[in-house]
Protein backbone atom coordinates (compact mmCIF):
# COMPACT_ATOMS: atom_id res chain seq x y z
CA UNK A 1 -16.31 -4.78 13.46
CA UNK A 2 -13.10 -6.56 12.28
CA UNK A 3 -10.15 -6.41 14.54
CA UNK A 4 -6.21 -7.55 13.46
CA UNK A 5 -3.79 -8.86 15.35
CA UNK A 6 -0.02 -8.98 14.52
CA UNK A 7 2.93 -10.30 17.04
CA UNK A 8 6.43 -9.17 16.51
CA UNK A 9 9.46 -9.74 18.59
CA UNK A 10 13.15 -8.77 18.05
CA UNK A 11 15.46 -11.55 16.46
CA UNK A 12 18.62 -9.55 17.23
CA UNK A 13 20.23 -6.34 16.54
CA UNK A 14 19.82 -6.72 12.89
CA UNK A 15 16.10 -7.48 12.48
CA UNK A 16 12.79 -8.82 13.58
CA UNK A 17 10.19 -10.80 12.50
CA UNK A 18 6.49 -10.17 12.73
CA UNK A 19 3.84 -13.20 12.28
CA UNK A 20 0.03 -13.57 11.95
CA UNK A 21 -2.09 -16.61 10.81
CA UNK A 22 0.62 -18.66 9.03
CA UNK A 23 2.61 -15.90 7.98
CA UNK A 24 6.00 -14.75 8.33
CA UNK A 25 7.64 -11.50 7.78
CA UNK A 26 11.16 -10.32 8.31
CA UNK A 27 11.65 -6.66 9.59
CA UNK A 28 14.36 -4.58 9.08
CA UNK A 29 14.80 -2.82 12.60
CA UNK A 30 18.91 -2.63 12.67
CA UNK A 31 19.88 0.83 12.87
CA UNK A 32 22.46 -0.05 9.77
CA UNK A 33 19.38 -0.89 7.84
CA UNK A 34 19.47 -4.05 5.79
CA UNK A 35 18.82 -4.54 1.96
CA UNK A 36 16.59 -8.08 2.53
CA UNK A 37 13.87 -6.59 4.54
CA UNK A 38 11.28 -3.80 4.82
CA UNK A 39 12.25 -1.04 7.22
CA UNK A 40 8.89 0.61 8.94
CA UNK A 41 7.90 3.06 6.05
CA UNK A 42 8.28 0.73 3.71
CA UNK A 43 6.10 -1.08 5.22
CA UNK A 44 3.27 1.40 5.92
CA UNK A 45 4.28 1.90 1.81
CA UNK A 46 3.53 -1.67 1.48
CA UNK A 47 0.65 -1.43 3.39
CA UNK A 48 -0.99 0.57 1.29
CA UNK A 49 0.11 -1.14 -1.91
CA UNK A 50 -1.80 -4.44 -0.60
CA UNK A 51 -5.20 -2.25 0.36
CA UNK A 52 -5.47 -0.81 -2.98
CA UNK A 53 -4.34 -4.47 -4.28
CA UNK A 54 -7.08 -6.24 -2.36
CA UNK A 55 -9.65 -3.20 -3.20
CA UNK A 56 -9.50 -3.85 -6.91
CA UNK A 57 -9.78 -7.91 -6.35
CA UNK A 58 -13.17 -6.43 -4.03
CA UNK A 59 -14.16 -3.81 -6.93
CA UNK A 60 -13.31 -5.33 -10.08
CA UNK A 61 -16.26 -8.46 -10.18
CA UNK A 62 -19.09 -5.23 -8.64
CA UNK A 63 -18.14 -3.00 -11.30
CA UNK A 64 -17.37 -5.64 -14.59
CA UNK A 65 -13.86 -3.87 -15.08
CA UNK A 66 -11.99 -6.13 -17.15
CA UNK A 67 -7.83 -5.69 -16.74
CA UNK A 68 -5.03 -8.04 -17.10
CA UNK A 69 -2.31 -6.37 -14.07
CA UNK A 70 -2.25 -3.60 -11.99
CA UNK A 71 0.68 -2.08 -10.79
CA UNK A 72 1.28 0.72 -7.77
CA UNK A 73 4.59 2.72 -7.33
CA UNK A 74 4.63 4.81 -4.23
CA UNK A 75 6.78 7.50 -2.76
CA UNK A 76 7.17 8.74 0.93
CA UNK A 77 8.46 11.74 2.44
CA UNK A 78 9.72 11.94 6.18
CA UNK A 79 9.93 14.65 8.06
CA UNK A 80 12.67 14.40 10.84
CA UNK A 81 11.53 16.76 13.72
CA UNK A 82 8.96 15.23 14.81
CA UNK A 83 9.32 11.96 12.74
CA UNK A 84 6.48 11.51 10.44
CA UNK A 85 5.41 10.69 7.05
CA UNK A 86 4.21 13.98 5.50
CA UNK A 87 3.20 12.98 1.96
CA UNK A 88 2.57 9.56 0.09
CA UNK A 89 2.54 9.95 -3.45
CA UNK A 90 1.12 7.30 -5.70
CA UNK A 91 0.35 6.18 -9.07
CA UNK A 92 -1.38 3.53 -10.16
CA UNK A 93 -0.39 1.73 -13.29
CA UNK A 94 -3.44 -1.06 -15.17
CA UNK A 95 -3.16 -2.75 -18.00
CA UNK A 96 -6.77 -2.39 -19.53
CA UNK A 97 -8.98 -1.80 -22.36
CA UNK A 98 -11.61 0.16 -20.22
CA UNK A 99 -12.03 3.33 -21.00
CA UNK A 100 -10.44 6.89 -19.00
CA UNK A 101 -13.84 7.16 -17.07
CA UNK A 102 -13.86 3.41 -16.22
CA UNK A 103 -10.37 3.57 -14.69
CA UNK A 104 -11.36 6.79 -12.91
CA UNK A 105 -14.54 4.90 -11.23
CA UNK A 106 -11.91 2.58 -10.37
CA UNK A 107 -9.92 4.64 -8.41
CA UNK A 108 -12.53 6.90 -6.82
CA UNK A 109 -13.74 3.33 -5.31
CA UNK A 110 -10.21 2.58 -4.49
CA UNK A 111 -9.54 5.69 -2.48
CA UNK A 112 -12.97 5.27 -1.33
CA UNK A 113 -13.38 2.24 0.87
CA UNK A 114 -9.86 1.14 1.32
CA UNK A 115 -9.34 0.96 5.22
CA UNK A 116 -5.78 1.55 4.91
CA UNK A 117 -5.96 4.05 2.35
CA UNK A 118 -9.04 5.77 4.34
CA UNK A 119 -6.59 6.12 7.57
CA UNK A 120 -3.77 7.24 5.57
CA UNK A 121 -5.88 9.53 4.00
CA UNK A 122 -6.73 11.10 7.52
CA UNK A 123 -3.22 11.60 8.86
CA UNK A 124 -1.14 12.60 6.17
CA UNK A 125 -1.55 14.14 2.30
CA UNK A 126 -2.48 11.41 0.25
CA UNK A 127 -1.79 12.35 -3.61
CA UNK A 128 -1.98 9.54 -6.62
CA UNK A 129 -3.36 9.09 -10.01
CA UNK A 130 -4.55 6.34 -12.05
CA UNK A 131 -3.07 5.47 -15.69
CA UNK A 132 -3.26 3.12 -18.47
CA UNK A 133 0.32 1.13 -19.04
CA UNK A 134 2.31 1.98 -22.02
CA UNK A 135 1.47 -0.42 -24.93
């Protein structure tokens, strides 16, 4: 079992900073809403971003896929009564010469054992796609 611990504590009424190891983030709790910091969805956006990130640095060396960047756009939509995330839509952008089934291995393993992606997955419709980037 791994377990994660975060500690966060209010700066003032325009943010908040949460910290773990040697690392620093700035939150963006004031109700105004500031431009230089992630606001909570964003974050669980973010969040996801970095599992599928850190899932292809696990994947890639297992499976020999050869790429030279990967890039992940994703969209959220809030309900407002009750507050919740009802839909994260994503799509997933490599620059590769693997083939269409190789990048669809890649993804199946990235929905597959991603830990954020697998709890997303359980609480709220979870809907991407995988593509080659534009030449």
């Amino acid at each position: 079992m791994l377990d994660y611990r975060v500690q966060a504590r209010r700066i003032d009424d325009h943010g908040s900073e949460a910290t773990t190891r040697d690392a620093r983030i700035t939150l963006d709790t004031s109700m105004a809403g500031r431009p230089d910091a992630f606001n909570p969805a964003e974050l669980l956006l973010a969040s996801l971003a970095a599992c599928m990130l850190k899932g292809t640095e696990r994947v890639i060396p297992m499976l020999g896929f050869s790429l030279r960047g990967i890039e992940i756009s994703l969209h959220g939509v809030r309900q407002d009564k009750p507050p919740r995330i009802i839909r994260i839509d994503y799509e997933i952008i490599v620059d590769t010469d693997e083939s269409d089934a190789r990048l669809d291995l890649l993804h199946r393993n990235l929905r597959k054992y991603g830990t954020i992606t697998n709890t997303l997955d359980a609480a709220t419709a979870l809907v991407g796609s995988i593509r080659r980037k534009d030449a």
